[in-house]
N, C-alpha and C. Protein backbone atom coordinates (compact mmCIF):
# COMPACT_ATOMS: atom_id res chain seq x y z
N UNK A 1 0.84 -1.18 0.00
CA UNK A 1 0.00 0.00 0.00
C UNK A 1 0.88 1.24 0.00
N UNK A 2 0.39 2.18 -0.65
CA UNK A 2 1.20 3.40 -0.97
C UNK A 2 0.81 4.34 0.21
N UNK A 3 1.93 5.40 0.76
CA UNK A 3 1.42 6.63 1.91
C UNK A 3 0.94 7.09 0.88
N UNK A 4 0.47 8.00 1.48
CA UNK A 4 -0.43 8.99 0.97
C UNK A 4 0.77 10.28 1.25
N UNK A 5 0.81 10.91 0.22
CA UNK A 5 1.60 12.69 0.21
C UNK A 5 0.78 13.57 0.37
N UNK A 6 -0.55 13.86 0.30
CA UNK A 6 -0.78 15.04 0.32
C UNK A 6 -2.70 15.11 1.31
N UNK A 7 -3.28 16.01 1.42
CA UNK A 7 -4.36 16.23 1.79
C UNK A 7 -5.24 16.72 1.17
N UNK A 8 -4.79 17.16 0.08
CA UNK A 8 -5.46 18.06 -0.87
C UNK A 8 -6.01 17.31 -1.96
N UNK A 9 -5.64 16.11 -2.64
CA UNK A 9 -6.13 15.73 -3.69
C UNK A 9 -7.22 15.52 -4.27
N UNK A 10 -7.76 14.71 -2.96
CA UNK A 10 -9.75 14.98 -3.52
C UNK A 10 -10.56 16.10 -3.67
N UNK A 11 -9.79 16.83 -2.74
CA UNK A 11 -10.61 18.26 -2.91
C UNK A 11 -9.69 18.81 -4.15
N UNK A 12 -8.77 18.78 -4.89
CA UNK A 12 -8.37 19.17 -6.04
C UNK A 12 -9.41 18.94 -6.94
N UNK A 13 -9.27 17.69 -6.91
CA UNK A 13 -10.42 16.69 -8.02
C UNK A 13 -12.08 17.08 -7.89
N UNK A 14 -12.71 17.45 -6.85
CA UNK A 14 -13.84 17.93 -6.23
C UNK A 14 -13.91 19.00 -7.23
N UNK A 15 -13.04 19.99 -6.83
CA UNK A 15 -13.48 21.47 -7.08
C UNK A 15 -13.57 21.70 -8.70
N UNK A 16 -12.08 20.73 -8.77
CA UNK A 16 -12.29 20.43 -10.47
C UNK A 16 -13.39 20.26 -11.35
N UNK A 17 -13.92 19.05 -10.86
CA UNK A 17 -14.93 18.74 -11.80
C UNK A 17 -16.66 19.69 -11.14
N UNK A 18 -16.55 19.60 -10.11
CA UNK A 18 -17.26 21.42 -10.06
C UNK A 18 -17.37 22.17 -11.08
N UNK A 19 -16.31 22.69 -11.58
CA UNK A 19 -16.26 23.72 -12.28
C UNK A 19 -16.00 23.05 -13.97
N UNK A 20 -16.23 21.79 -14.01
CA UNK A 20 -16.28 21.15 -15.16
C UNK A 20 -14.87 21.71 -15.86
N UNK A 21 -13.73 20.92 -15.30
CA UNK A 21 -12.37 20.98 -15.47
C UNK A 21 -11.97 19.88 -15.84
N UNK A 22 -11.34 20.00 -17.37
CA UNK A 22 -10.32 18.50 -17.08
C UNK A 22 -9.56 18.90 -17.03
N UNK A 23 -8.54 17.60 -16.56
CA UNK A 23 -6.76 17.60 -15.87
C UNK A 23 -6.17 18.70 -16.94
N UNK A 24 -6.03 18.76 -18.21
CA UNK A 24 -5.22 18.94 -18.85
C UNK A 24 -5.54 20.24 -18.87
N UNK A 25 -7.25 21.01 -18.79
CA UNK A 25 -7.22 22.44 -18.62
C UNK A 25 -6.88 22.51 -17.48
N UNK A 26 -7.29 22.08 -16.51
CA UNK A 26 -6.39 22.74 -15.18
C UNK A 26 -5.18 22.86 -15.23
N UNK A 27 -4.43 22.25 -15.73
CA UNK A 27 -2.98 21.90 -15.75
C UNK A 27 -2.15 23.41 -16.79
N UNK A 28 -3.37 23.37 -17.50
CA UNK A 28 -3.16 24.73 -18.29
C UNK A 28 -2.99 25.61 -17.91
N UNK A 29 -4.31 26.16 -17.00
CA UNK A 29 -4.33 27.15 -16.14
C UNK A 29 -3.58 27.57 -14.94
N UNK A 30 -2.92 26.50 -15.12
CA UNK A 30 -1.84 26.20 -13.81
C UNK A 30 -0.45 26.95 -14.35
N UNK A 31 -0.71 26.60 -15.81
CA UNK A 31 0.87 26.57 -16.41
C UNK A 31 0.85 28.84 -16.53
N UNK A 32 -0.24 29.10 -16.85
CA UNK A 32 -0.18 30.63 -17.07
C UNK A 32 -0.01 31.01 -15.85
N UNK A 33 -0.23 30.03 -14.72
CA UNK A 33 0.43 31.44 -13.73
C UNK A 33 1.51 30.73 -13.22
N UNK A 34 2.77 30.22 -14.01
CA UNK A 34 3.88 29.62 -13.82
C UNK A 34 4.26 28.53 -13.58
N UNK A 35 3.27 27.63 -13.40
CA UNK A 35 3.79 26.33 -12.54
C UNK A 35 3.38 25.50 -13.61
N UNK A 36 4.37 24.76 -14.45
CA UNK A 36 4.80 23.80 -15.87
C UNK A 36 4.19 22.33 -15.06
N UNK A 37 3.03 22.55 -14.91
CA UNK A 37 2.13 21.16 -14.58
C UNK A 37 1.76 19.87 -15.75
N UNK A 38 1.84 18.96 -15.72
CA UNK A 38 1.51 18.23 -16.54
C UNK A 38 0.13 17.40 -16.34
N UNK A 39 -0.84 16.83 -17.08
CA UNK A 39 -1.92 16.12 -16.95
C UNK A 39 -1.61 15.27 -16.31
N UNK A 40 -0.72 14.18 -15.97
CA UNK A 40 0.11 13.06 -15.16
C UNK A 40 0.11 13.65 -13.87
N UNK A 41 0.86 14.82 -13.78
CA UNK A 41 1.14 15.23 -12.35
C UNK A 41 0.24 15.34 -11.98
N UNK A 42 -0.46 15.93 -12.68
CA UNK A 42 -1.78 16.05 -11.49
C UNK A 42 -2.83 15.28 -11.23
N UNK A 43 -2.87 14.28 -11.82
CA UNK A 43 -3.24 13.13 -12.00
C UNK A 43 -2.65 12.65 -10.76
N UNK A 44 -1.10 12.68 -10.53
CA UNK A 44 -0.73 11.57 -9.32
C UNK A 44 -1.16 12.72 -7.82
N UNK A 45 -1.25 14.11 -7.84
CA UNK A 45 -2.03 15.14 -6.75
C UNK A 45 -3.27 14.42 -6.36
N UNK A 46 -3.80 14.38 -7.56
CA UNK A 46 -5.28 14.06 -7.66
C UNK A 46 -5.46 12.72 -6.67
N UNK A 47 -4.44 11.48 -7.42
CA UNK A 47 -4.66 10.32 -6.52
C UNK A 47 -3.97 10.56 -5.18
N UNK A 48 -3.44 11.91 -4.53
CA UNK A 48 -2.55 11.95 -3.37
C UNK A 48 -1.35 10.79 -3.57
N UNK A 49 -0.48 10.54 -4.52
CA UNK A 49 0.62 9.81 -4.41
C UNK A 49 1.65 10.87 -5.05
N UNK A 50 1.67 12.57 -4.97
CA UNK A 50 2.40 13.35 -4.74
C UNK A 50 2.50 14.09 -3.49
N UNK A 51 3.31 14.67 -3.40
CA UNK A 51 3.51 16.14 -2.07
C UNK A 51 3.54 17.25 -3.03
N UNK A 52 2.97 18.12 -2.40
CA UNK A 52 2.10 19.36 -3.19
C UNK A 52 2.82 20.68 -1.81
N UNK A 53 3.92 21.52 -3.33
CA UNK A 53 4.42 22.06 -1.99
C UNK A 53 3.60 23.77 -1.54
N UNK A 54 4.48 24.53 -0.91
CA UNK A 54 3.01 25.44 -0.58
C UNK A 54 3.27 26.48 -1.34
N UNK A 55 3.82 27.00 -2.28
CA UNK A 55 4.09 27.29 -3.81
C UNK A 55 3.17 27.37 -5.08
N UNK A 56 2.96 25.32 -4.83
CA UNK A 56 2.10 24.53 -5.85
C UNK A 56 0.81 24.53 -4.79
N UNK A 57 0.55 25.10 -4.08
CA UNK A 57 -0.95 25.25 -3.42
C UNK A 57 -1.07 26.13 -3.71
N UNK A 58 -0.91 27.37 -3.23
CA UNK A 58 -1.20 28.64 -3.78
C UNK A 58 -1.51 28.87 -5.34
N UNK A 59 -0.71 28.34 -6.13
CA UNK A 59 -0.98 28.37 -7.81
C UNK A 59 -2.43 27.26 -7.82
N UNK A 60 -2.42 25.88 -7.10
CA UNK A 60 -3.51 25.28 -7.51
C UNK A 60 -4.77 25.86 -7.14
N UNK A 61 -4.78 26.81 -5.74
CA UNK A 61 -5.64 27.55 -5.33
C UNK A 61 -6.10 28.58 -6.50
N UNK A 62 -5.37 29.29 -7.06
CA UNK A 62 -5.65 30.43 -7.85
C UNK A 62 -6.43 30.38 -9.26
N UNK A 63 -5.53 29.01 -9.79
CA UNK A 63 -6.33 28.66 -10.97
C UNK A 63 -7.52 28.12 -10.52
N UNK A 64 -7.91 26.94 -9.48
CA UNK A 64 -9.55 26.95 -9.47
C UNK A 64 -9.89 27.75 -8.74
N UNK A 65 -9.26 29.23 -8.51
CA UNK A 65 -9.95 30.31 -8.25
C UNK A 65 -11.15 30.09 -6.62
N UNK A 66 -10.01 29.52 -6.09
CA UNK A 66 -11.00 29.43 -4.31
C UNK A 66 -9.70 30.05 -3.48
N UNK A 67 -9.93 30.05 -2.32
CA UNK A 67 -9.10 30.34 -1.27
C UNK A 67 -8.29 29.12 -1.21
N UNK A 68 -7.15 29.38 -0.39
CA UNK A 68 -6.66 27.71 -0.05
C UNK A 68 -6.68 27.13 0.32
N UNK A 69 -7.81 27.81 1.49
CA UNK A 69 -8.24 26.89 2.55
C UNK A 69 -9.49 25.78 1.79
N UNK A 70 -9.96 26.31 0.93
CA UNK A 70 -10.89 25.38 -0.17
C UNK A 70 -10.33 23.99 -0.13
N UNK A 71 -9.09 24.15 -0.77
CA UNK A 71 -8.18 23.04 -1.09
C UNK A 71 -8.20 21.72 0.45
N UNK A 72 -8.31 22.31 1.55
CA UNK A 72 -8.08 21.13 2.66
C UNK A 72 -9.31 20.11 3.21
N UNK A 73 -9.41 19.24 3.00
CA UNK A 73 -10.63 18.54 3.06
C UNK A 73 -11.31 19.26 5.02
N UNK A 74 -12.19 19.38 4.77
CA UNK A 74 -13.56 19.26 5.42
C UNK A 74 -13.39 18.95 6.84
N UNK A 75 -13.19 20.15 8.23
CA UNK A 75 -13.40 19.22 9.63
C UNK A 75 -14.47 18.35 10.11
N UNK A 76 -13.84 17.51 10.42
CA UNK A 76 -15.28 16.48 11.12
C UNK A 76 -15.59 17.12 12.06
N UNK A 77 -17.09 16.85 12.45
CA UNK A 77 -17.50 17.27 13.76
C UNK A 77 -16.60 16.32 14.54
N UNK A 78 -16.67 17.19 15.93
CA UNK A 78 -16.12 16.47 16.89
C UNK A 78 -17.06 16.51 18.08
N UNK A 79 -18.10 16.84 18.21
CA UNK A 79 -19.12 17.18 19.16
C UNK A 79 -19.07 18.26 19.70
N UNK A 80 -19.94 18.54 20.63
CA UNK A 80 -20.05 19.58 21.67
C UNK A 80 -18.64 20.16 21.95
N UNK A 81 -17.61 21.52 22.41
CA UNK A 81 -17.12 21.37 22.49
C UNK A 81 -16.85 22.19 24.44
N UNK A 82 -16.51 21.67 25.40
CA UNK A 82 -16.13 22.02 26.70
C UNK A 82 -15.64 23.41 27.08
């Protein structure tokens, strides 16, 4: 079984197809604001079997155009809190 690198990937992939994105336009949109992404790479983000550094968050943030906090999956409740 593979670790996992990153936290972000499903919610990459989420927001993506949200906004009716494929890899290769995102990857596009990635590339105009500097970061030489490939459909693969982000492909392996996507499956979390990369590390996504905080550089390549900020750019992935910008092109699907959310905050970056968008990008981090979802707190669980934890109940009531004391």
């Amino acid at each position: 079984m593979t670790k996992q690198q990153n936290i972000i990937g499903a919610q990459v992939r989420k927001l993506r197809y949200q906004q009716d994105l494929t890899q290769e336009a995102l990857a596009a949109r990635c590339g105009v604001l500097g970061w030489d992404l490939s459909r693969a790479t982000l492909s392996k983000i996507e499956a979390r079997l990369r590390c996504v550094t905080d550089v390549e968050l900020e750019i992935l943030a910008n092109a699907l155009k959310v905050q970056i906090t968008a990008l981090y999956p979802p707190r669980r409740s934890r109940g009531p809190k004391n």
